[in-house]
Each structure stands twice: as structure tokens, then as C-alpha cells.
N, C-alpha and C. Protein backbone atom coordinates (compact mmCIF):
# COMPACT_ATOMS: atom_id res chain seq x y z
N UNK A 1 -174.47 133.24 300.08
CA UNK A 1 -173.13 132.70 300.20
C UNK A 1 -172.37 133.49 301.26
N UNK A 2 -171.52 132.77 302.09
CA UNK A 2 -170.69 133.82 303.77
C UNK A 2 -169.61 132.45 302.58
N UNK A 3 -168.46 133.35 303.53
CA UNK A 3 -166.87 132.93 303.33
C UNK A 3 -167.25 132.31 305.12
N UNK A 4 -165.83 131.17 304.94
CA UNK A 4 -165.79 130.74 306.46
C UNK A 4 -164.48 130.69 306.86
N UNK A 5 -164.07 131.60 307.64
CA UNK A 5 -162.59 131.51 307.92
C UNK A 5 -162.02 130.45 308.84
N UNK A 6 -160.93 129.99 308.55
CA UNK A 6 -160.37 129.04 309.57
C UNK A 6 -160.25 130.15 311.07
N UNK A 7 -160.52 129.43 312.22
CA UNK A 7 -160.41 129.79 313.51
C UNK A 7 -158.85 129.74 313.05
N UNK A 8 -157.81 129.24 312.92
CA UNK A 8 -156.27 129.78 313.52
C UNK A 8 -155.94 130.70 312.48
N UNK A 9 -156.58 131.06 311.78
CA UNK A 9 -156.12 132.16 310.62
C UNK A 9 -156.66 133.69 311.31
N UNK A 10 -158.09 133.62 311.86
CA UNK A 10 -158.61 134.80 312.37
C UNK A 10 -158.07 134.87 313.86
N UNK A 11 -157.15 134.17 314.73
CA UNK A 11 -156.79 133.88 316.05
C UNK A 11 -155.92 134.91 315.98
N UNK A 12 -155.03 135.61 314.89
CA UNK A 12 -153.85 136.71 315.16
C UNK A 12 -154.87 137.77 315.17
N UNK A 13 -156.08 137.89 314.75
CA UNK A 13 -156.83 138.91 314.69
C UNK A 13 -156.96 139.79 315.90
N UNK A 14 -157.40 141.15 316.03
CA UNK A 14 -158.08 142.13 317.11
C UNK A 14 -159.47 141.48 317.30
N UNK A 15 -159.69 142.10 318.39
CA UNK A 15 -161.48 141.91 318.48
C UNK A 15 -162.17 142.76 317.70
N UNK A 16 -161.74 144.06 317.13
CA UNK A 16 -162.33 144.67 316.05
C UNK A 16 -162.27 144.28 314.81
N UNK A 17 -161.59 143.43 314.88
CA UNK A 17 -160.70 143.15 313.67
C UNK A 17 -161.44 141.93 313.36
N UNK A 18 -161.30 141.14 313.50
CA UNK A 18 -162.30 139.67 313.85
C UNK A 18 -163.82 140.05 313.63
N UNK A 19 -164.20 141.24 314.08
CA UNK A 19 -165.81 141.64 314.40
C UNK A 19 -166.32 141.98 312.45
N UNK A 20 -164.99 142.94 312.19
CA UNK A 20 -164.97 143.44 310.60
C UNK A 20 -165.25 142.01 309.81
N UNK A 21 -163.77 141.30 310.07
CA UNK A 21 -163.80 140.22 309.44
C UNK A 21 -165.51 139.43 308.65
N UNK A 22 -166.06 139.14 310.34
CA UNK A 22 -167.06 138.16 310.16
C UNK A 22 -168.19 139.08 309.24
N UNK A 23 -168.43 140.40 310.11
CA UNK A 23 -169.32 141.12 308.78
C UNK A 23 -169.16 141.27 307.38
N UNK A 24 -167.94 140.97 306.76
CA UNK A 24 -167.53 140.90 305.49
C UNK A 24 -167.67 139.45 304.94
N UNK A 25 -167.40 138.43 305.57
CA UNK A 25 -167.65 137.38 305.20
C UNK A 25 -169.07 136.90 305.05
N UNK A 26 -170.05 137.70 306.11
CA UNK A 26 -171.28 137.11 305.76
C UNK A 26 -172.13 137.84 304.97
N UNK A 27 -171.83 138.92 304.39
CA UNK A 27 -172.58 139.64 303.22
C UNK A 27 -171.57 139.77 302.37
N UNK A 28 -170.71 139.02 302.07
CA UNK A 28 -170.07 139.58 300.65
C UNK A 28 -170.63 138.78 299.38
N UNK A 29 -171.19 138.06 299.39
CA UNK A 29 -172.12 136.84 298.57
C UNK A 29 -173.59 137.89 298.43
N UNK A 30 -173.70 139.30 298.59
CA UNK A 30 -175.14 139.95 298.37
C UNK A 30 -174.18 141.01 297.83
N UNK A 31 -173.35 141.66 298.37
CA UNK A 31 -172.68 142.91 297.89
C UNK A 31 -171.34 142.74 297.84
N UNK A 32 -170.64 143.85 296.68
CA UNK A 32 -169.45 144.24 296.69
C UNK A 32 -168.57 145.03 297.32
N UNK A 33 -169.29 146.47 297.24
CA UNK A 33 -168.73 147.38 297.95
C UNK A 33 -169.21 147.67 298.79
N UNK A 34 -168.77 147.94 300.36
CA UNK A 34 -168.97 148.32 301.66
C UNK A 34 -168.20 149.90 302.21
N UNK A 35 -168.82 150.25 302.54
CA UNK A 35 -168.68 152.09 302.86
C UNK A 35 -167.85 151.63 304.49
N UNK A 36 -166.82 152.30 305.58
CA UNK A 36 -166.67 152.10 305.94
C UNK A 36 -167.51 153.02 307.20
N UNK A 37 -168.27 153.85 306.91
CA UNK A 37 -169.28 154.93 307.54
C UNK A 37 -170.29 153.73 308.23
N UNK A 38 -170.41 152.41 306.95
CA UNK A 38 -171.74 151.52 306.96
C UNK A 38 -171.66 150.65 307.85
N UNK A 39 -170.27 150.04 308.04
CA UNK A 39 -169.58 148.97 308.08
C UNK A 39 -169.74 149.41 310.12
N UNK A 40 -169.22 149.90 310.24
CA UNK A 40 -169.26 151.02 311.58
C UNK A 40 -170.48 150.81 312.30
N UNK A 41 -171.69 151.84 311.21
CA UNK A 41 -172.85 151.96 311.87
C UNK A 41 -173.39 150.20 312.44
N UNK A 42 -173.16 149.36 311.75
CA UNK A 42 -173.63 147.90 311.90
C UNK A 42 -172.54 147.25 312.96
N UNK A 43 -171.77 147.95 313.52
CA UNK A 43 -170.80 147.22 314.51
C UNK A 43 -170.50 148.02 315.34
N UNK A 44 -170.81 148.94 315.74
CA UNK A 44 -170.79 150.26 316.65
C UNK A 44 -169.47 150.79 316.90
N UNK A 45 -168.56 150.96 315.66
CA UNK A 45 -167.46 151.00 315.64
C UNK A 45 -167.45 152.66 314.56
N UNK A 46 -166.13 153.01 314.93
CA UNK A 46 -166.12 154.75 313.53
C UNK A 46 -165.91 153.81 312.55
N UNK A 47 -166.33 154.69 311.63
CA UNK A 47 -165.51 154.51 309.95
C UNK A 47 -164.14 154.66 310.02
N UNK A 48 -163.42 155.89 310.98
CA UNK A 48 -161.95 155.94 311.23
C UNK A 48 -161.70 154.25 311.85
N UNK A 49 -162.32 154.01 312.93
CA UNK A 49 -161.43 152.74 313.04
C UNK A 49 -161.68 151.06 312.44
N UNK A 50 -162.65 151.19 311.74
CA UNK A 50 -162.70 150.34 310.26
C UNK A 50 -161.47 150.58 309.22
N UNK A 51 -161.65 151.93 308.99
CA UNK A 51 -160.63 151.76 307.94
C UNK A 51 -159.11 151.71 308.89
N UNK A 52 -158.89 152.09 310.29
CA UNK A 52 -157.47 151.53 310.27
C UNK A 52 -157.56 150.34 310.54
N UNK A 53 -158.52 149.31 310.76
CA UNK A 53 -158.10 147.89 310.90
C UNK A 53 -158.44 146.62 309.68
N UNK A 54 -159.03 148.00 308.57
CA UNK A 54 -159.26 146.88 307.13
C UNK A 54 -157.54 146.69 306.93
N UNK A 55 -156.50 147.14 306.72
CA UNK A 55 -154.96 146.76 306.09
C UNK A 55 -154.85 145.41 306.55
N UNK A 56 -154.96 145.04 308.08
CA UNK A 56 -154.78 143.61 308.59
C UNK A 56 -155.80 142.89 307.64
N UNK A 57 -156.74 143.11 307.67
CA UNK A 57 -157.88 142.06 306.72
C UNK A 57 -157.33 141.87 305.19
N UNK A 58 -156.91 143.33 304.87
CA UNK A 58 -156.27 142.82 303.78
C UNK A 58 -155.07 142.29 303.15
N UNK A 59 -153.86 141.98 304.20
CA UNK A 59 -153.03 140.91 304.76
C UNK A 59 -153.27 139.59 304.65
N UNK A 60 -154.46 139.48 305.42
CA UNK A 60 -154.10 138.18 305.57
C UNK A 60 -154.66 137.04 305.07
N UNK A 61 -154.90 136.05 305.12
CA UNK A 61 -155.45 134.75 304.42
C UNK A 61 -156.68 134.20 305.00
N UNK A 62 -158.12 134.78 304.61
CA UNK A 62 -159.15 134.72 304.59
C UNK A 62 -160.13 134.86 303.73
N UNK A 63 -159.50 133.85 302.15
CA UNK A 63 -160.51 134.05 301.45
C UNK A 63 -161.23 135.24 300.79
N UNK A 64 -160.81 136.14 300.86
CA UNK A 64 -161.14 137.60 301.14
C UNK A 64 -160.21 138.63 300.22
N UNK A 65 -160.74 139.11 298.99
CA UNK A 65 -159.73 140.22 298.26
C UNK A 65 -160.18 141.33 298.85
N UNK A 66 -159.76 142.37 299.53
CA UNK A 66 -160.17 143.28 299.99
C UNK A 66 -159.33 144.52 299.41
N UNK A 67 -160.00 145.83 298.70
CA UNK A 67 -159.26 147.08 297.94
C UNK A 67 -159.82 148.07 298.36
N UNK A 68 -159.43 149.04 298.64
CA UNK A 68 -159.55 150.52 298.79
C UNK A 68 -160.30 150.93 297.55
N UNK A 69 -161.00 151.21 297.45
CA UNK A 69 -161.92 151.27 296.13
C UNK A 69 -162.25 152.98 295.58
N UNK A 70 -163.16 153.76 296.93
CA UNK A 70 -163.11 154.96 296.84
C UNK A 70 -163.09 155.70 297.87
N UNK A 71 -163.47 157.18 297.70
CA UNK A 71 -163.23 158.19 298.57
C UNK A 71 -164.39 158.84 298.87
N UNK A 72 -165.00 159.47 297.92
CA UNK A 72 -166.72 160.17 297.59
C UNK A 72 -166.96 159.49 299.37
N UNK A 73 -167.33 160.95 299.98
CA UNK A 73 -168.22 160.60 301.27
C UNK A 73 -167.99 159.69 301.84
N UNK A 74 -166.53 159.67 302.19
CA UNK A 74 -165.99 158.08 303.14
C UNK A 74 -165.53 156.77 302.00
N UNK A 75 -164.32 156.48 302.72
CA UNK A 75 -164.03 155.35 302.32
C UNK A 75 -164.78 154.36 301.91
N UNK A 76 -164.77 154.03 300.66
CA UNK A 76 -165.74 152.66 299.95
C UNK A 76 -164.34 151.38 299.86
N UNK A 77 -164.77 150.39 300.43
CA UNK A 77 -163.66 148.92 299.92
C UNK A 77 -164.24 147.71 299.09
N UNK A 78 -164.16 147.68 298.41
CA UNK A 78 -164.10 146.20 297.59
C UNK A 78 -163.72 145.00 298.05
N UNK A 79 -164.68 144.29 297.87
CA UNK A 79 -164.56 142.92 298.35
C UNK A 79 -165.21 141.91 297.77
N UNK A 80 -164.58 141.23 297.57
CA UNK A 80 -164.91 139.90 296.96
C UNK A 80 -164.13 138.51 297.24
N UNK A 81 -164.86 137.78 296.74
CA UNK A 81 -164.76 136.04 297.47
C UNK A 81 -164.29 134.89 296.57
């Protein structure tokens, strides 16, 4: 299962931001929680700038509950569909 966002909903998005987006939408139907260390390594992006551009994701209207979940060894977020 992927979430499918409307194109004018993800259009206010960053290009990092958009990049997060789509990786969350297409594995959140296998997993819950995503490390932002993980999230990074699979988009060649830091964990620092994952986690400053998850708040927009979790704003806005994409199908998408997104929570700050934990801390242990990097930010963990919750997500679900």
C-alpha cells in the first residue's frame, strides 16, 4: 500500500521536502516508524535536515499522520496512513 498525494497539495512543498514526502508515502503500508538517520541514508540527505523539514509534512494535507515518536539514537517519527 503507498499513499498518493495530490500534485497541488505537494506543489507548496521544498524539493527536500517533496523527496521526504514521496519516501514516506511509499513505505508506510510496510512500516511505522522511520529513524530520521534512515530516512537520510536512502535520500542522501542528514538526519538534521529530515528532521527540520518533517514539521512542513506534518502540516500539511497528505494523507499522512506524522509524530515525533522518539529520541534513543536519533530521531524516530511515526507514521501512518
Amino acid at each position: 500500500m503507498s499513499v498518493q498525494v495530490p500534485a497541488a497539495d505537494a506543489a507548496e512543498l521544498t524539493d527536500r521536502q517533496r523527496r521526504i514526502l514521496e519516501y514516506l508515502c511509499e513505505h508506510v503500508g510496510t512500516r511505522t516508524y522511520f529513524k530520521s538517520r534512515l530516512i537520510g541514508e536512502e535520500l542522501d540527505l542528514s538526519a538534521k535536515e529530515v528532521g527540520t523539514n518533517m514539521p512542513a509534512l506534518q502540516r500539511g494535507r497528505f494523507g499522512l499522520d506524522i509524530e515525533k515518536w522518539g529520541y534513543s539514537s536519533g530521531t524516530t517519527w511515526k507514521v501512518t496512513a
